[in-house]
N, C-alpha and C. Protein backbone atom coordinates (compact mmCIF):
# COMPACT_ATOMS: atom_id res chain seq x y z
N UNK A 1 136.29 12.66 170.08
CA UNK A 1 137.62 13.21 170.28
C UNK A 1 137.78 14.39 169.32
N UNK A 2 138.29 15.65 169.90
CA UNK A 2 138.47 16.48 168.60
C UNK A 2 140.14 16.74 168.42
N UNK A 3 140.22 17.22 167.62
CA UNK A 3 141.87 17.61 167.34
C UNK A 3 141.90 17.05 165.52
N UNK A 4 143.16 17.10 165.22
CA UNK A 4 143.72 16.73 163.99
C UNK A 4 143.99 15.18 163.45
N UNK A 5 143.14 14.81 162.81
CA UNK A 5 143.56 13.23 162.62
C UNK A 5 144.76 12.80 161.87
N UNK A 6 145.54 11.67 162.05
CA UNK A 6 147.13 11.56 161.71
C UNK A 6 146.50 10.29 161.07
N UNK A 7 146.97 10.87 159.58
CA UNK A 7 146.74 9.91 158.49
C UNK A 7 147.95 8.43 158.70
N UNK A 8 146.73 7.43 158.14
CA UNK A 8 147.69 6.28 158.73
C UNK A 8 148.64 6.28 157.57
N UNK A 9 150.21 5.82 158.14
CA UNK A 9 151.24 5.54 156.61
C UNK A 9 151.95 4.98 157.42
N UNK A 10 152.76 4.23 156.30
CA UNK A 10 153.84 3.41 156.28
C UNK A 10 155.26 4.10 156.37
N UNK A 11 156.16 3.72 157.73
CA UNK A 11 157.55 4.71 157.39
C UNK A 11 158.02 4.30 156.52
N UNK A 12 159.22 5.04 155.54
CA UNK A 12 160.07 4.22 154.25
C UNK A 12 160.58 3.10 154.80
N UNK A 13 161.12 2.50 153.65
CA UNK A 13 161.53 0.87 154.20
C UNK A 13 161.13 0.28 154.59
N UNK A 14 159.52 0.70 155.27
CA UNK A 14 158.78 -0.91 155.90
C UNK A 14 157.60 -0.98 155.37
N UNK A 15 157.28 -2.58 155.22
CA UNK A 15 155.61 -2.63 154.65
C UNK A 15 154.95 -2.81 155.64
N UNK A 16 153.82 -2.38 155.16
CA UNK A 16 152.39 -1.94 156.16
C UNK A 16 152.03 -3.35 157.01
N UNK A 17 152.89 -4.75 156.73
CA UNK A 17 152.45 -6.03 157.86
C UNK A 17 153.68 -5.75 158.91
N UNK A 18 153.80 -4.45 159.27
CA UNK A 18 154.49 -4.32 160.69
C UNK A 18 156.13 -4.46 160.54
N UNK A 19 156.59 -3.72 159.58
CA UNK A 19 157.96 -4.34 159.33
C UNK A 19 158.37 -5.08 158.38
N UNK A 20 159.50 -5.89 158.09
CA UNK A 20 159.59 -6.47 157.38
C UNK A 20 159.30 -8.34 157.42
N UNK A 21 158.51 -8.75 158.46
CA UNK A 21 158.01 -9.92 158.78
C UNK A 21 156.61 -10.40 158.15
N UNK A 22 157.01 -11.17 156.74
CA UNK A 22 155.66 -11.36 156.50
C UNK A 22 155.08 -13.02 156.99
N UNK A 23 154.11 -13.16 157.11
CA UNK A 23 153.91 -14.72 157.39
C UNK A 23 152.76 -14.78 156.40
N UNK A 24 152.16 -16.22 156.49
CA UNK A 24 150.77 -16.69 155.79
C UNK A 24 149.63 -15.49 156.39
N UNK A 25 149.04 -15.75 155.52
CA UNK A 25 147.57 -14.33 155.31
C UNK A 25 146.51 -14.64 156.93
N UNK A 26 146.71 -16.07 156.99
CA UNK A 26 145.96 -16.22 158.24
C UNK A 26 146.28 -15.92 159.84
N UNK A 27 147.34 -15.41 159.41
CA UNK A 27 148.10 -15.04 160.67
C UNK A 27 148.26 -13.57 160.59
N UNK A 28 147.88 -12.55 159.39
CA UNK A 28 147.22 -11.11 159.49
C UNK A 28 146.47 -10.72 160.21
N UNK A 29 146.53 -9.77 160.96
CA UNK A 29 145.61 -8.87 161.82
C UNK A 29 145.58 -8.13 160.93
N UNK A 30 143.60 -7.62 160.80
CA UNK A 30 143.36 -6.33 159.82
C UNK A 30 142.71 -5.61 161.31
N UNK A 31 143.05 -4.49 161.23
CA UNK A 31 142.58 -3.30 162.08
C UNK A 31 142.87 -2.03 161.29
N UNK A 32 141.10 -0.94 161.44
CA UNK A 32 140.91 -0.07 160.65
C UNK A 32 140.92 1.01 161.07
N UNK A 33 142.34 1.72 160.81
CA UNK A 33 142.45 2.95 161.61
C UNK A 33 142.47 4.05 161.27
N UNK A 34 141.58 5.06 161.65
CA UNK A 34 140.98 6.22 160.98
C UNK A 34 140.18 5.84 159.79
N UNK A 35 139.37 4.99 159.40
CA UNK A 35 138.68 4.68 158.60
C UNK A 35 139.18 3.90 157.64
N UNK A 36 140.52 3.43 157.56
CA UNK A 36 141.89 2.72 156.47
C UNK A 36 141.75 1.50 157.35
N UNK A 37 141.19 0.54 156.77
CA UNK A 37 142.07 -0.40 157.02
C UNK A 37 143.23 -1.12 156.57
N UNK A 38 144.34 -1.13 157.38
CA UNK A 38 145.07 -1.83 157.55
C UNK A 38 145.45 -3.23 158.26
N UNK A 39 146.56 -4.23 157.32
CA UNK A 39 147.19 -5.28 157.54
C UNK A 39 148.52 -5.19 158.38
N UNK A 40 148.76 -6.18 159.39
CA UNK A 40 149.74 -6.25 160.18
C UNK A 40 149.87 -7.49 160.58
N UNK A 41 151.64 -7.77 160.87
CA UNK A 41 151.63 -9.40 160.81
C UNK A 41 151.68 -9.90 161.99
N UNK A 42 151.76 -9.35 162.86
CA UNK A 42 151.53 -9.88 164.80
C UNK A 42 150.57 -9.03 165.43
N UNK A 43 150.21 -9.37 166.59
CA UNK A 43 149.31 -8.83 167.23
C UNK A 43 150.16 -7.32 168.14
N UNK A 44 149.68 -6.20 168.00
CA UNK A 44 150.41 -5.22 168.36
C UNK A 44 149.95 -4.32 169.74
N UNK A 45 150.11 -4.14 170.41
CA UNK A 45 149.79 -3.12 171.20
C UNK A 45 149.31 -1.61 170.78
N UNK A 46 149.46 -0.66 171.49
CA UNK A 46 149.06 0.17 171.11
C UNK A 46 150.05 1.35 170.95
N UNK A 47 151.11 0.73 171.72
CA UNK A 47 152.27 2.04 171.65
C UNK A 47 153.39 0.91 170.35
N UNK A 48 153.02 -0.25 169.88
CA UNK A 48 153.79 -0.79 168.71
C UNK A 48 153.23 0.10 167.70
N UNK A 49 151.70 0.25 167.35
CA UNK A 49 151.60 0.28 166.15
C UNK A 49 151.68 2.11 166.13
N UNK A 50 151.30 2.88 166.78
CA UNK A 50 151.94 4.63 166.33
C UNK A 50 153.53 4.12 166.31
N UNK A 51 154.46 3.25 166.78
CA UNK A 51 155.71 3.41 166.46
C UNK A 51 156.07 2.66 165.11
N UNK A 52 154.87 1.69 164.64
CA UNK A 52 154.92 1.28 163.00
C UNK A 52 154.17 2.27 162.08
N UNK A 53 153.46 3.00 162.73
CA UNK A 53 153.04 4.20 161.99
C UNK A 53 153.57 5.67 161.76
N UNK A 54 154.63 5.95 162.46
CA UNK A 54 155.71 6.73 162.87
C UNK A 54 154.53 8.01 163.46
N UNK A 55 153.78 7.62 164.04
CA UNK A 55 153.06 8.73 164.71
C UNK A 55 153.86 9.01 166.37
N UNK A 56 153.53 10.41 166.58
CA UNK A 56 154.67 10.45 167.84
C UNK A 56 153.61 10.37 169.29
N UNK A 57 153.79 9.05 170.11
CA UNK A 57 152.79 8.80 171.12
C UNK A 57 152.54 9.58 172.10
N UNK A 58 153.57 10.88 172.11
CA UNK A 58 152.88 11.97 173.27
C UNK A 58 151.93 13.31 173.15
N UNK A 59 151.78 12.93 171.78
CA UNK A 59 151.39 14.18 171.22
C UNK A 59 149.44 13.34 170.33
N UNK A 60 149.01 12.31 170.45
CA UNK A 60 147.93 11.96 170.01
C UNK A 60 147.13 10.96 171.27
N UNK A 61 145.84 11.16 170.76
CA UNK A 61 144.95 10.14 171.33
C UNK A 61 144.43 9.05 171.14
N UNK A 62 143.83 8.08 171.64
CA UNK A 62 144.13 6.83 170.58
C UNK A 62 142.74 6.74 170.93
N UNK A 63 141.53 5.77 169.95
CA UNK A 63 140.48 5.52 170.54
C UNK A 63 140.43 4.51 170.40
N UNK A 64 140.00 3.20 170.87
CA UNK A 64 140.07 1.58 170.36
C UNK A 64 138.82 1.09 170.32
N UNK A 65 137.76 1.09 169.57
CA UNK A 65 136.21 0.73 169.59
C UNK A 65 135.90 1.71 170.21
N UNK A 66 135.82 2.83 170.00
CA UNK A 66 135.19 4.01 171.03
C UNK A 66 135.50 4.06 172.08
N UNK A 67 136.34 3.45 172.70
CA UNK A 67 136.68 3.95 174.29
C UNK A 67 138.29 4.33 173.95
N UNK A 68 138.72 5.79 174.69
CA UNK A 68 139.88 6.17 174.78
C UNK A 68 141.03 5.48 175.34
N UNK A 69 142.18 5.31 175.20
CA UNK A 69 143.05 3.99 176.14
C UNK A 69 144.04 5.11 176.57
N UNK A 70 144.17 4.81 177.80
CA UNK A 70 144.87 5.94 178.57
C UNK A 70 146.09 6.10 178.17
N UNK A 71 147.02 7.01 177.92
CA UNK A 71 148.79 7.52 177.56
C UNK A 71 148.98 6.11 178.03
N UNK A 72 149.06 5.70 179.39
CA UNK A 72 149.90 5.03 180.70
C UNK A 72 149.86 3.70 180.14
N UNK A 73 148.64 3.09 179.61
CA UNK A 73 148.30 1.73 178.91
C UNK A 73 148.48 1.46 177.60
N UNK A 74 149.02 2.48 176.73
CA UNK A 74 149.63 1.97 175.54
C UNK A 74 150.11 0.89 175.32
N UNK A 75 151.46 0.53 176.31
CA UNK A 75 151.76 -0.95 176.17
C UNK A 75 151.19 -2.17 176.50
N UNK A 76 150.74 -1.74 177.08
CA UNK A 76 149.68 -2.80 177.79
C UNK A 76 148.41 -3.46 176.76
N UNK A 77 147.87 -2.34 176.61
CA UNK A 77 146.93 -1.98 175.58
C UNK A 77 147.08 -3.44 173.97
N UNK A 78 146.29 -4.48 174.06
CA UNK A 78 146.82 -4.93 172.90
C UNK A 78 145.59 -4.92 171.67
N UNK A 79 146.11 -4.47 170.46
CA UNK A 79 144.91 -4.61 169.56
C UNK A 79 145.14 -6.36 169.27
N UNK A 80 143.35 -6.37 168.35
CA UNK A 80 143.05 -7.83 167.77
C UNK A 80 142.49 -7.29 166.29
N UNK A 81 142.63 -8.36 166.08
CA UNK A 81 142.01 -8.11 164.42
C UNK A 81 139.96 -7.60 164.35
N UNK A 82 140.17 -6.95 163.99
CA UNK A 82 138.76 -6.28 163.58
C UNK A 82 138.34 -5.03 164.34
N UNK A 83 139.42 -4.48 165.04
CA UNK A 83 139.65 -3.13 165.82
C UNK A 83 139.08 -2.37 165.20
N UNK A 84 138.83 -0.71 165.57
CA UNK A 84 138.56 0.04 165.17
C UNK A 84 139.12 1.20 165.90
N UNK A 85 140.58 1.64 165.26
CA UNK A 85 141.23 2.49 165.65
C UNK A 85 141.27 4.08 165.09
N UNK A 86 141.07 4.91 166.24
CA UNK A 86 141.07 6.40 165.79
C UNK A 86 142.44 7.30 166.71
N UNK A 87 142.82 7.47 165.94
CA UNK A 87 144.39 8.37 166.11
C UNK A 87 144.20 10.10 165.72
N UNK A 88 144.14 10.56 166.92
CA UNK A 88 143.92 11.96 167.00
C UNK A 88 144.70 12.61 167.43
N UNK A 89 145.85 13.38 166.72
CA UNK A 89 146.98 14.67 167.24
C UNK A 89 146.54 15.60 167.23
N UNK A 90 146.82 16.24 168.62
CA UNK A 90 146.72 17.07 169.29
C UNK A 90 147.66 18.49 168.47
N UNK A 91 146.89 19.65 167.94
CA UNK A 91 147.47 20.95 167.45
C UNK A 91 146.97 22.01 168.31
N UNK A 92 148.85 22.77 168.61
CA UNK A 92 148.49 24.31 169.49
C UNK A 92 147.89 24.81 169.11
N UNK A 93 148.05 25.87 169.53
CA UNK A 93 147.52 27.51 168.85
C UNK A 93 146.43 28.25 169.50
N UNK A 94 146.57 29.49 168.66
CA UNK A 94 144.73 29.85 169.51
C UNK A 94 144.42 31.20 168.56
């Protein structure tokens, strides 16, 4: 995928287990996105976690184990723990 990679972060006010819902450690999903892994406390889709990452979903690409997941299947789309997520925004110009 080429374009600009969108560093993973936390919006203010929420911690990085998806909000403010923490449970026991065994019920963490770790998925490593852009090379960071990260902790999250439910199992998320793919258009949950750019909206826990405040990344904006029309403007990036998502890769999930090397295969691209289409705009249309975001929600659909669910991660599991041991993912390997790459988040690529898309920049104009020329």
């Amino acid at each position: 995928m080429h374009g600009q990679a969108v560093a993973p972060r936390t919006p203010p006010g929420r911690d990085a287990r998806c909000g403010a819902r923490a449970g026991p450690a065994d019920m963490a999903m770790t998925v490593t996105i852009n090379g960071e892994e990260r902790e999250f406390a439910d199992l998320l889709s793919v258009a949950e976690m750019l909206r826990t990452l405040g990344a904006p979903s029309g403007r990036v690409a998502v890769e999930v184990n090397e295969e691209v997941v289409p705009r249309e299947s975001y929600a659909e789309r669910r991660l599991a723990s041991g993912d390997r997520v790459e988040i690529v925004h898309f920049v104009g110009g020329g």
